[in-house]
Protein backbone atom coordinates (compact mmCIF):
# COMPACT_ATOMS: atom_id res chain seq x y z
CA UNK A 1 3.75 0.12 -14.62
CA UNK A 2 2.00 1.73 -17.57
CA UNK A 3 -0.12 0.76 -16.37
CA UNK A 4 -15.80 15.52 3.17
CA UNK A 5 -16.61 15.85 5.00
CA UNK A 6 -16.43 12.92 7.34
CA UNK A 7 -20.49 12.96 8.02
CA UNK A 8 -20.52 11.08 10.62
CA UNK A 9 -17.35 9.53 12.01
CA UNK A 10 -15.88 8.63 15.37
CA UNK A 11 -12.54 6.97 16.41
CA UNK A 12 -12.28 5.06 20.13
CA UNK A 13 -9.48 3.44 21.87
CA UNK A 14 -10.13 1.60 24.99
CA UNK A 15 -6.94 1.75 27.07
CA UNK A 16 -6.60 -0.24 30.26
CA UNK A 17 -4.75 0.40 33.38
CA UNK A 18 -2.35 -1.83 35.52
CA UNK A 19 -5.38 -2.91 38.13
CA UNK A 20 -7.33 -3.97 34.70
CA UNK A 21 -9.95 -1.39 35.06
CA UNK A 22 -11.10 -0.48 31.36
CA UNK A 23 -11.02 3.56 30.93
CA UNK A 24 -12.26 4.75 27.51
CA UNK A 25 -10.70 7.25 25.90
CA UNK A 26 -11.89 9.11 22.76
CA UNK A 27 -9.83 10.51 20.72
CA UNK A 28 -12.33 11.85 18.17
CA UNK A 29 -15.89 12.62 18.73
CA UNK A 30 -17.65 14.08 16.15
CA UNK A 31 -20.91 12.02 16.25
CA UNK A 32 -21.70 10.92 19.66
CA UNK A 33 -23.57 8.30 19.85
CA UNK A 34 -25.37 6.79 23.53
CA UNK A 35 -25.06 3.01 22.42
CA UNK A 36 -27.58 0.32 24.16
CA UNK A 37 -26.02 -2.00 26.14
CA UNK A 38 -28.91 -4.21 27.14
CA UNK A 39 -30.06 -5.68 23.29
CA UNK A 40 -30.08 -9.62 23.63
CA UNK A 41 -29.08 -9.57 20.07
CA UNK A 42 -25.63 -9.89 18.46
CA UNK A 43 -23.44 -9.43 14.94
CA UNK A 44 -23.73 -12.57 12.98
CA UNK A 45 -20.15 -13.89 12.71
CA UNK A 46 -19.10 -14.63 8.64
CA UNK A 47 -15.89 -15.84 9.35
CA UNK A 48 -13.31 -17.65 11.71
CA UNK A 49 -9.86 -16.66 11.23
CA UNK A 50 -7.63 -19.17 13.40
CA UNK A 51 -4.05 -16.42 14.87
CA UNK A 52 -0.88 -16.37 12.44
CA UNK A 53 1.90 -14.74 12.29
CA UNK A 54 1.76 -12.98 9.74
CA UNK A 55 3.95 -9.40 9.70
CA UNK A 56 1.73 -5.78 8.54
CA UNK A 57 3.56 -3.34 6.95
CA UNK A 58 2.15 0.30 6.75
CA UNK A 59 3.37 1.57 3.11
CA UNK A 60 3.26 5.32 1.67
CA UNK A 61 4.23 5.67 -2.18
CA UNK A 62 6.11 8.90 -3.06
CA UNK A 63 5.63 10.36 -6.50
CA UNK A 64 8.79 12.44 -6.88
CA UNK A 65 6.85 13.91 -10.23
CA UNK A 66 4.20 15.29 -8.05
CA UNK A 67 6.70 17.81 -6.32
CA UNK A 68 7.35 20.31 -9.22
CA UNK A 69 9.92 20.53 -11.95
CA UNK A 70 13.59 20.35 -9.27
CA UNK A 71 14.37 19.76 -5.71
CA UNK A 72 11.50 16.74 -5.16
CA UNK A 73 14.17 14.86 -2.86
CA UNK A 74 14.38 18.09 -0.37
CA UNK A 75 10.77 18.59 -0.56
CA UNK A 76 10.02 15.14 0.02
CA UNK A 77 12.03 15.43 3.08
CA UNK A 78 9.93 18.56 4.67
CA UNK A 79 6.81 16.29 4.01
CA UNK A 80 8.16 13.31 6.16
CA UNK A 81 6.47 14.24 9.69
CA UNK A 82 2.64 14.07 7.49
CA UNK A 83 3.78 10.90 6.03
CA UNK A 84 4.83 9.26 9.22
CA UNK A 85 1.44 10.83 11.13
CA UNK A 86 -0.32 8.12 8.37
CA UNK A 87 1.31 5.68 10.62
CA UNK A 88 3.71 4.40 7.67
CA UNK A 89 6.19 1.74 8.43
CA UNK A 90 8.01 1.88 4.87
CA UNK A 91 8.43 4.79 3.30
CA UNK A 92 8.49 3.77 -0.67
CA UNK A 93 10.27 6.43 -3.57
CA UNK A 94 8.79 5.31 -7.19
CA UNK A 95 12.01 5.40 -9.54
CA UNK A 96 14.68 7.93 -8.53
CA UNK A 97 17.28 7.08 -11.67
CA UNK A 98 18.45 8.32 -14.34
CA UNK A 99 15.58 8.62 -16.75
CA UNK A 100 15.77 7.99 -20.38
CA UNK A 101 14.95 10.17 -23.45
CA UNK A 102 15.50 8.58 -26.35
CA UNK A 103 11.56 7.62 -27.20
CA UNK A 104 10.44 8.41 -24.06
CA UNK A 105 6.57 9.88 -23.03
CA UNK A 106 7.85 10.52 -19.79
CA UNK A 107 7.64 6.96 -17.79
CA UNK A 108 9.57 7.23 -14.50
CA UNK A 109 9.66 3.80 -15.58
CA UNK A 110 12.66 4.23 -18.29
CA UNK A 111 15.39 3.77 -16.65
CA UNK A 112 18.96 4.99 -18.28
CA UNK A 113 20.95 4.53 -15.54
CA UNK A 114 20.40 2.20 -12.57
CA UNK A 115 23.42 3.29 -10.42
CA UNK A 116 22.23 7.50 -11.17
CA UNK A 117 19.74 9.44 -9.77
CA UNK A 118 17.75 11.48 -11.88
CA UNK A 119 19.22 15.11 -11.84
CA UNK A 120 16.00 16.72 -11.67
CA UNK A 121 14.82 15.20 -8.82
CA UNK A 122 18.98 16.37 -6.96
CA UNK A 123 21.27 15.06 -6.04
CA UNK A 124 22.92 11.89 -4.70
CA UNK A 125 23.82 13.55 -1.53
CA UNK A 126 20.49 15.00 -1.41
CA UNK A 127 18.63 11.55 -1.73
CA UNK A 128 21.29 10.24 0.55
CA UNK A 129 19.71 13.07 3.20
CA UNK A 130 16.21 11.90 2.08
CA UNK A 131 17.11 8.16 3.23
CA UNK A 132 18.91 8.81 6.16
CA UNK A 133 15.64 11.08 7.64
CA UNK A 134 13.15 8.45 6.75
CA UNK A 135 15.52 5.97 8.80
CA UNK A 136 15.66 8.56 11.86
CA UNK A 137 11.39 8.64 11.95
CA UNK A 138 10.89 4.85 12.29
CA UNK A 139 10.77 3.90 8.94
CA UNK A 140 11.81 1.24 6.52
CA UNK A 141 13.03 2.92 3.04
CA UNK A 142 11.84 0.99 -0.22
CA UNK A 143 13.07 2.06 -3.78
CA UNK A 144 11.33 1.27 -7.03
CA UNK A 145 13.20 -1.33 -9.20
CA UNK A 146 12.39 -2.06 -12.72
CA UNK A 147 14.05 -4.89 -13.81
CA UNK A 148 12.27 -6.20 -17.26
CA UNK A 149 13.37 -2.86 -19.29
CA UNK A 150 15.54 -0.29 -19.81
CA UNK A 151 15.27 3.06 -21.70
CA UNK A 152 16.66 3.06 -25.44
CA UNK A 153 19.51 5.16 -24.01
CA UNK A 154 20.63 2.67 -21.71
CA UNK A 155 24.59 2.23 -22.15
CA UNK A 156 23.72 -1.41 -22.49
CA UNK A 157 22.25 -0.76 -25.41
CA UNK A 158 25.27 -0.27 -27.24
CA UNK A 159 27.70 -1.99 -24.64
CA UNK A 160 25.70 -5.15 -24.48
CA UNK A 161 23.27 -5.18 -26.82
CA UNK A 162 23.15 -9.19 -26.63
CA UNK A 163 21.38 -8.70 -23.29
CA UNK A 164 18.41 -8.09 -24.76
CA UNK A 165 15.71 -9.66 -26.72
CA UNK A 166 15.52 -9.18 -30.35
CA UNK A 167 13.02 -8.80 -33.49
CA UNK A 168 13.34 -11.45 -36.27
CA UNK A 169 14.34 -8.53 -38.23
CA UNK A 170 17.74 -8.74 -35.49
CA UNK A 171 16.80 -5.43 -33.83
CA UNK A 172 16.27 -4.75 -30.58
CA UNK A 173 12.31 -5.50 -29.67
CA UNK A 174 10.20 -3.56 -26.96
CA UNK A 175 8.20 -5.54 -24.39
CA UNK A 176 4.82 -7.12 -25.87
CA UNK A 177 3.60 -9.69 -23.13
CA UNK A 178 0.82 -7.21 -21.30
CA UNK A 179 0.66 -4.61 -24.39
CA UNK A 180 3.18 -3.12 -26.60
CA UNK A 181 5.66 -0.74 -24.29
CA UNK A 182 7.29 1.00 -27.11
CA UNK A 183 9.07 3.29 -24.86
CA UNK A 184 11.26 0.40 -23.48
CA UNK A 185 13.49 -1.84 -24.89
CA UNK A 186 12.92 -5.49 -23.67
CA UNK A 187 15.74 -7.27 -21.60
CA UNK A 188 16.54 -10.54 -22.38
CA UNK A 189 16.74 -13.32 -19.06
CA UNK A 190 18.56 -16.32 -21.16
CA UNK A 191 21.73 -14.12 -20.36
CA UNK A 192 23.45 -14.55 -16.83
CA UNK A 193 25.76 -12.09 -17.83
CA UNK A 194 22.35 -9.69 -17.24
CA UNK A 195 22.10 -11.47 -13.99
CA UNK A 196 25.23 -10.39 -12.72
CA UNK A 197 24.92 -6.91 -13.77
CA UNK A 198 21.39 -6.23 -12.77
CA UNK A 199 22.22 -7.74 -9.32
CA UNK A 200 24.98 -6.08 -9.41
CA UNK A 201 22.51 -2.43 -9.65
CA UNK A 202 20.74 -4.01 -6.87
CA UNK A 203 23.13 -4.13 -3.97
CA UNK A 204 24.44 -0.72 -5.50
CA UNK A 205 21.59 1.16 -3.55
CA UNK A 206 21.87 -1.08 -0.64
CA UNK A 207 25.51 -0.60 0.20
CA UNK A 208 25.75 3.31 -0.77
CA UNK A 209 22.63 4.58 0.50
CA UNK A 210 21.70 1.55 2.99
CA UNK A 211 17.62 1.07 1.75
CA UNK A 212 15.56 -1.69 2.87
CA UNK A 213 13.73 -3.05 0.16
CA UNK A 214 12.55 -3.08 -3.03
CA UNK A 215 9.29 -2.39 -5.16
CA UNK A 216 9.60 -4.77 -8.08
CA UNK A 217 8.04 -3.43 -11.24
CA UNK A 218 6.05 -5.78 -13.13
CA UNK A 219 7.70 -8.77 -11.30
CA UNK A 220 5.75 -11.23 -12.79
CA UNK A 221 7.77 -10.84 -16.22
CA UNK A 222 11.24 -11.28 -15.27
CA UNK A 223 12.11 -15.11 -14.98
CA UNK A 224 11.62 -16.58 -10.99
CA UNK A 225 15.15 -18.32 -11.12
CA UNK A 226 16.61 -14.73 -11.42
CA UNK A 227 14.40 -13.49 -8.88
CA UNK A 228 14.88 -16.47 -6.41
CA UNK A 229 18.84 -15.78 -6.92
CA UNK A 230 19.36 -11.98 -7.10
CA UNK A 231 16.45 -11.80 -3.45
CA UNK A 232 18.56 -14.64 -1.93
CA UNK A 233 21.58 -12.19 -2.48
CA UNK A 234 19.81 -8.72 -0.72
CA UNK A 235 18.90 -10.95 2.34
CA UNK A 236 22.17 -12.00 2.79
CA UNK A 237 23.60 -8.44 2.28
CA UNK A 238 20.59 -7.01 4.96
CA UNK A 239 19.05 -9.21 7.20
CA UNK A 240 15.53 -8.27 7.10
CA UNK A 241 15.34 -7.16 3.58
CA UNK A 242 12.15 -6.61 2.12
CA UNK A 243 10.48 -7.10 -1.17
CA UNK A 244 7.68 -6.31 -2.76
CA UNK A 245 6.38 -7.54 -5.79
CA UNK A 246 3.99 -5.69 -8.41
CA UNK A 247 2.31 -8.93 -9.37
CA UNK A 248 -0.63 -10.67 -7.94
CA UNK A 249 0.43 -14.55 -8.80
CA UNK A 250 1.11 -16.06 -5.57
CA UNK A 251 4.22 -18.10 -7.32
CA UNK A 252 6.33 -15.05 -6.34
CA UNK A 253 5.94 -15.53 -2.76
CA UNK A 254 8.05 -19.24 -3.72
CA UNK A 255 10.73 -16.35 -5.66
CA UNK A 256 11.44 -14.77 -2.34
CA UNK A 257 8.70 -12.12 -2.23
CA UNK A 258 7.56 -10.84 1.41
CA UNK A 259 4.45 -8.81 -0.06
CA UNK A 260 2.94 -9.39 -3.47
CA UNK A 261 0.04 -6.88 -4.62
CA UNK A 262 -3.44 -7.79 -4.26
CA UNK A 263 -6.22 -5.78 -7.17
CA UNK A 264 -8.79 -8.76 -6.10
CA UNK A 265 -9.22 -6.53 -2.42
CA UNK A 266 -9.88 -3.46 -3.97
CA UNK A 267 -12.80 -5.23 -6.45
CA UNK A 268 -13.89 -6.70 -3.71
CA UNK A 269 -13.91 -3.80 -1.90
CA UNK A 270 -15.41 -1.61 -4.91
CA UNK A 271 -18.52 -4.48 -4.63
CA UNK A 272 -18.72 -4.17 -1.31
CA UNK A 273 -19.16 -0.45 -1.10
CA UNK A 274 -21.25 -0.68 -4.30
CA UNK A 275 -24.01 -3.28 -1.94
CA UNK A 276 -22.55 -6.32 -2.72
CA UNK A 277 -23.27 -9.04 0.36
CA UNK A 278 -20.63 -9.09 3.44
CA UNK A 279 -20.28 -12.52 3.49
CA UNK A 280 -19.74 -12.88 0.03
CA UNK A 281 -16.75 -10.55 0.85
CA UNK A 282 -15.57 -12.87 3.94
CA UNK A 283 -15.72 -16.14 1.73
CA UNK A 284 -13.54 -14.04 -0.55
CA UNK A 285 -11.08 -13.20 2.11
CA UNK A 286 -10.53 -16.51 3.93
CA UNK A 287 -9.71 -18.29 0.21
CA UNK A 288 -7.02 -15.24 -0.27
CA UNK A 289 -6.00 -15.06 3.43
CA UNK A 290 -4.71 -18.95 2.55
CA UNK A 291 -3.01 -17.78 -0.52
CA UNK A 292 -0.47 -15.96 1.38
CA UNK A 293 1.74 -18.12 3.63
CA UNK A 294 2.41 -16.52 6.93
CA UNK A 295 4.45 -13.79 7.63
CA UNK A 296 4.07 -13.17 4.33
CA UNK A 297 1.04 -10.74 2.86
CA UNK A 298 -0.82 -9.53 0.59
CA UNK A 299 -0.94 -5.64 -0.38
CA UNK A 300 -4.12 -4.26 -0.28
CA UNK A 301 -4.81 -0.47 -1.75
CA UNK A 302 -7.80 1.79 -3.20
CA UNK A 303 -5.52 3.55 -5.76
CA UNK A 304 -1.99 3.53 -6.67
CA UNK A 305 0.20 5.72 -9.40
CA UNK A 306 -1.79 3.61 -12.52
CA UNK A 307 -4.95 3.31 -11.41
CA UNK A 308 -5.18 7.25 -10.64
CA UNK A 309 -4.53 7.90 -14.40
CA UNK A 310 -8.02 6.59 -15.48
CA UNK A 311 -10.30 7.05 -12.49
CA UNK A 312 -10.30 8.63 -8.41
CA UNK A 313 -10.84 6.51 -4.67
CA UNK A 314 -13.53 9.19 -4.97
CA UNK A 315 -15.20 7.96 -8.26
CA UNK A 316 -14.42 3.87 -7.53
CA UNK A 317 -15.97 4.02 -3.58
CA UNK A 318 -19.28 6.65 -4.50
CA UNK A 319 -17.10 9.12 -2.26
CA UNK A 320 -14.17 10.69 -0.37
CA UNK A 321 -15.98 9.10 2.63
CA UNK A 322 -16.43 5.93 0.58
CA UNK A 323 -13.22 5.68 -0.21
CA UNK A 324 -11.43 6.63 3.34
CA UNK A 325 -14.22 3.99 4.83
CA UNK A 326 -12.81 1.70 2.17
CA UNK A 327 -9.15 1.94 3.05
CA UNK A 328 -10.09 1.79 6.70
CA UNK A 329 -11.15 -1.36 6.14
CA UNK A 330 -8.45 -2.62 4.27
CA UNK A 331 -5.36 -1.67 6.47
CA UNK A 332 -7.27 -3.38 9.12
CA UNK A 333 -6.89 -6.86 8.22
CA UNK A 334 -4.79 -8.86 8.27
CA UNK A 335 -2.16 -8.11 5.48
CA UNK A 336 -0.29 -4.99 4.55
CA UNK A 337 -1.66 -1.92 3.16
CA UNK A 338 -0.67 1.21 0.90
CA UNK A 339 -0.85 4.72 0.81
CA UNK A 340 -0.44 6.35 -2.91
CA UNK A 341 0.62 9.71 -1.99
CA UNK A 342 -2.01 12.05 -2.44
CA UNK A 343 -5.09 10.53 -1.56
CA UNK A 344 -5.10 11.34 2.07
CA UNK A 345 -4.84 15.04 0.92
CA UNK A 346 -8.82 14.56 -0.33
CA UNK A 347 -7.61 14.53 -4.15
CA UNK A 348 -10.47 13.90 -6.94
CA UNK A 349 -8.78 14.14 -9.42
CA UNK A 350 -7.08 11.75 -11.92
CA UNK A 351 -3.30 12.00 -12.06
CA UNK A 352 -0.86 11.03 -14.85
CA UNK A 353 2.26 9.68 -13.20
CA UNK A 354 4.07 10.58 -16.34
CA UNK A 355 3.76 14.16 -15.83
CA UNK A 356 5.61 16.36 -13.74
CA UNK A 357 3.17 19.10 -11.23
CA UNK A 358 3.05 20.63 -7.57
CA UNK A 359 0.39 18.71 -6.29
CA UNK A 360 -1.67 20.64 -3.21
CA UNK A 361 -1.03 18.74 0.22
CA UNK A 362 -3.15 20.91 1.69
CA UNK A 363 -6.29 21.11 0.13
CA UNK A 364 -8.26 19.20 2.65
CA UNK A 365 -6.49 20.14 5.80
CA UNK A 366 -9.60 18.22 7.67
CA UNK A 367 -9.41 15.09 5.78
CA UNK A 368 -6.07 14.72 5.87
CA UNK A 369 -6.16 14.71 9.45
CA UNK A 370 -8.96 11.95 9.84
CA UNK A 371 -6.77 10.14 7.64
CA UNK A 372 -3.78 10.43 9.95
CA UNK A 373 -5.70 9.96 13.37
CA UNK A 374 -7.35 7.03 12.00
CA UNK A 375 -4.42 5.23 10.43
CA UNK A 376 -2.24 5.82 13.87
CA UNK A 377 -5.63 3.96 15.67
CA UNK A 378 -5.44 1.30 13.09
CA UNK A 379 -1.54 0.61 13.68
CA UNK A 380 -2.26 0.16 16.81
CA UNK A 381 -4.48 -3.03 16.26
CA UNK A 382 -2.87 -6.31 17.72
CA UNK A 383 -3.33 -8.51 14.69
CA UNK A 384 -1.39 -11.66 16.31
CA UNK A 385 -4.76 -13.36 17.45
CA UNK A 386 -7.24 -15.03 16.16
CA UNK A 387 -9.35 -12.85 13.70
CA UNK A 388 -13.49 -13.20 13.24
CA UNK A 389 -15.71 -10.98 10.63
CA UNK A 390 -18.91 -10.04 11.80
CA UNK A 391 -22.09 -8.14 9.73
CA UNK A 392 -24.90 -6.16 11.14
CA UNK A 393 -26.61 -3.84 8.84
CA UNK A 394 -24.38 -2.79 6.58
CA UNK A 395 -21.41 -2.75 9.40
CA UNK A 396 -18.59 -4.97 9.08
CA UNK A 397 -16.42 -5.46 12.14
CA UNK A 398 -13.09 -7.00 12.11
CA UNK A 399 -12.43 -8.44 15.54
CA UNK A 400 -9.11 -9.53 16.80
CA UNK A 401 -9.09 -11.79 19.81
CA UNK A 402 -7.50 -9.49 23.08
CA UNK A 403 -6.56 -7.28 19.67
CA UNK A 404 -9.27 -5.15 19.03
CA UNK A 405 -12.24 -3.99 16.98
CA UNK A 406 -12.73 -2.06 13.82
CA UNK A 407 -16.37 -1.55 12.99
CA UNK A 408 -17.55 0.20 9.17
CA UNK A 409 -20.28 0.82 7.53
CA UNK A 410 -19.77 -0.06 4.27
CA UNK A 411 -22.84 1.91 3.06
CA UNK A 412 -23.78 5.76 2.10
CA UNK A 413 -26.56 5.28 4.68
CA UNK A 414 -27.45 5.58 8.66
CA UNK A 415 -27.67 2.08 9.83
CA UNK A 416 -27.89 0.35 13.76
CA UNK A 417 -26.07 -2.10 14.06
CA UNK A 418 -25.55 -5.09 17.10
CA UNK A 419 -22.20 -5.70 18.19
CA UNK A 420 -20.27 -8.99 18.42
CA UNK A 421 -20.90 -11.17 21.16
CA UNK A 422 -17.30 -11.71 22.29
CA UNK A 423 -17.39 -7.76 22.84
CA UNK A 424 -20.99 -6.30 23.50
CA UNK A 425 -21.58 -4.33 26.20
CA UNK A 426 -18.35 -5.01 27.70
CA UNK A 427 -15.35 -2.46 28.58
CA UNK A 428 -16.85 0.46 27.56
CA UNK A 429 -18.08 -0.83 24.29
CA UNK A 430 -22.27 -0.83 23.34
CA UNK A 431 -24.27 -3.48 22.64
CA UNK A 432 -25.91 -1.77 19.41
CA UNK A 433 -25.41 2.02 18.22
CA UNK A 434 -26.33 3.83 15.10
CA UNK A 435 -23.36 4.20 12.43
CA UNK A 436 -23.57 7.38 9.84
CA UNK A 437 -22.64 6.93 6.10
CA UNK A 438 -19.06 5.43 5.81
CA UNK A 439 -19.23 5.91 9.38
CA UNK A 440 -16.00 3.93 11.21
CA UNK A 441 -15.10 3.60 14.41
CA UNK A 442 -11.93 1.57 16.14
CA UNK A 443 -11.58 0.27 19.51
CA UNK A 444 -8.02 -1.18 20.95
């Protein structure tokens, strides 16, 4: 809660046509490369990845507060044909309600009102408009919930001020588990008569604006029974519902969770892109690939609206072409990925989600575009098979079996790299080729 220049960069997609003759076709070619097809050697394989089931969701996360001081939900809505273009599959708002006053510092997070939205943002009708265009692009709609707190101007403050926890003194405390949140007042979970009415706030979005899922804010702190009750009551509503939970203990998968976040990837990833060994990473991976019991994923990210306040993708992964390399990787395998809203616009800057600006989408017109063209090759990765990790230089390469390839150099330097067996020299792709700094390259 409170908490480039592309150098050297090409994108592939081998297509093939109904008499199974391979054609390539390249959609970007900035760095052409003649690759050898006749080396006897090959990528050493790290790791075997038997084929699951498991579902990938694309995810972008709107910042309402980045989009100027009124109207965010229209100008949201003029921005949905970039977000889509990063391939997204669920479109995610960070808290639209009512937001509290009384001892605030400006958290989105401080809810006064879970059945309002926040004036400044528009209107009801307005988000209503917002919702509704997402749905007509393709994608899934995913609101913010924030379920352990509520602003000290809550009207269950004063109407129900037994559903929260209290001080010895008898007054109302703040949240203390993770650090002292003295801008909240703490809810209190012994009370089903809370249940009822926080459920209650749920469907409320569900039925009158017809979303598909929630973000659960610091999930992890509200008790599981309540979770495995209130998520048992969404999927019955929707069929298909999803949630999401902001909490990396895999007990909240057994709550009812679809997606829980991940923060190990993007150490592992920092090492990685900092020269720590690839198959150090792919031991990693296979022990967390267990974790998460197909469909279900993992969410896997280089930055989201808490880590921007302290440091950039740009500072974490040596670069902009670090960090794009980075999240390459990432939304290739096998889990679910996300998109904080802003860095595919190049931005190295850190951002405090508590404060309101108009944030530049267009600063790095060419960056945002590799972004976009390389996310819609990545979506288009059959992840069903079986999965193998292979190293060569400094190049890791995700392979799925009849799936696809995504090959990156994890490092700031020109390396050559030998492809995978199962692959080199074969339709169209080389044996061995030279890969740039953060160079990437995907073939389908």
């Amino acid at each position: 809660m409170k908490h480039t220049r592309i150098a050297l960069f090409a994108l592939s997609i081998m297509l093939v046509c109904a008499c199974s003759k391979p054609m390539a076709a390249k959609i970007i070619t900035t760095n052409p490369e003649n690759g050898n097809t006749t080396t006897g050697s090959y990528a050493k394989e790290l790791l075997s990845l038997p084929a699951t089931a498991r579902d990938h969701y694309q995810i972008y996360q709107v910042n309402p507060k980045l989009y100027g001081s009124s109207g965010a939900f229209g100008k949201i809505q003029n921005r949905l044909d970039d977000i889509k273009a990063l391939g997204t599959d669920v479109f995610y708002l960070m808290p639209v309600y009512a937001e509290g006053k009384e001892k605030a510092i400006g958290s989105p997070y401080c809810i006064k009102n879970f059945k309002a939205v926040n004036a400044s943002y528009g209107t009801l009708e307005e988000l209503k408009s917002l919702v509704d265009a997402a749905h007509a692009k393709g994608m899934k709609v995913m609101f913010d919930w924030v379920a352990n707190h509520t602003s000290w101007d809550n009207v269950w403050i004063t109407e129900h001020p037994e559903w929260y926890e209290h001080k010895a003194d008898g007054s109302i405390a703040w949240p203390t588990k993770d650090g002292e949140w003295k801008d909240v007042a703490q809810l209190d979970y012994s009370k089903k008569e809370l249940w009822a009415a926080m459920e209650d706030a749920l469907e409320y979005w569900v039925t009158e604006l017809g979303i598909d899922g929630y973000r659960c804010d610091y999930a992890h702190g509200v008790r599981d029974d309540f979770w495995k009750e209130a998520i048992g009551k969404l999927k019955e509503l929707k069929p298909g519902f999803l949630m999401l939970a902001e909490s990396d203990y895999e007990r909240m998968f057994d709550d009812g969770f679809d997606i829980i976040f991940d923060r190990a990837m993007k150490r592992q990833m920092i090492t990685l892109i900092g020269g720590g060994a690839l198959s150090n990473f792919a031991n990693w991976y296979k022990g967390d690939q267990d974790k998460a019991p197909a469909p279900k994923t993992k969410l896997y990210f280089i930055t989201n609206h808490d880590d921007l306040t302290s440091d950039t993708p740009a500072g974490q992964f040596k670069s902009l072409d670090g960090s794009l390399a980075a999240y390459i990787l990432m939304a290739g395998l096998n889990g679910s990925s996300m998109i904080y809203g802003n860095q595919e616009a190049g931005n190295n800057k850190t951002i405090n989600f508590f404060n309101t600006q108009t944030f530049n989408w267009n600063a790095m017109p060419e960056f945002t575009k590799k972004y976009q063209e390389a996310m819609q090759a990545v979506s288009k990765l059959n992840r069903k098979g079986a999965c193998k990790l292979y190293e060569s230089g400094r190049v890791l390469f995700v392979y799925y079996e009849n799936g696809g390839l995504l090959a990156v150099n994890v490092s700031g330097n020109e390396v050559e790299a030998n492809f995978p067996e199962p692959v080199s020299g074969k339709n169209g792709i080389p044996a061995s080729q030279k890969f740039g700094a953060y160079q990437f390259q995907i073939w389908e």
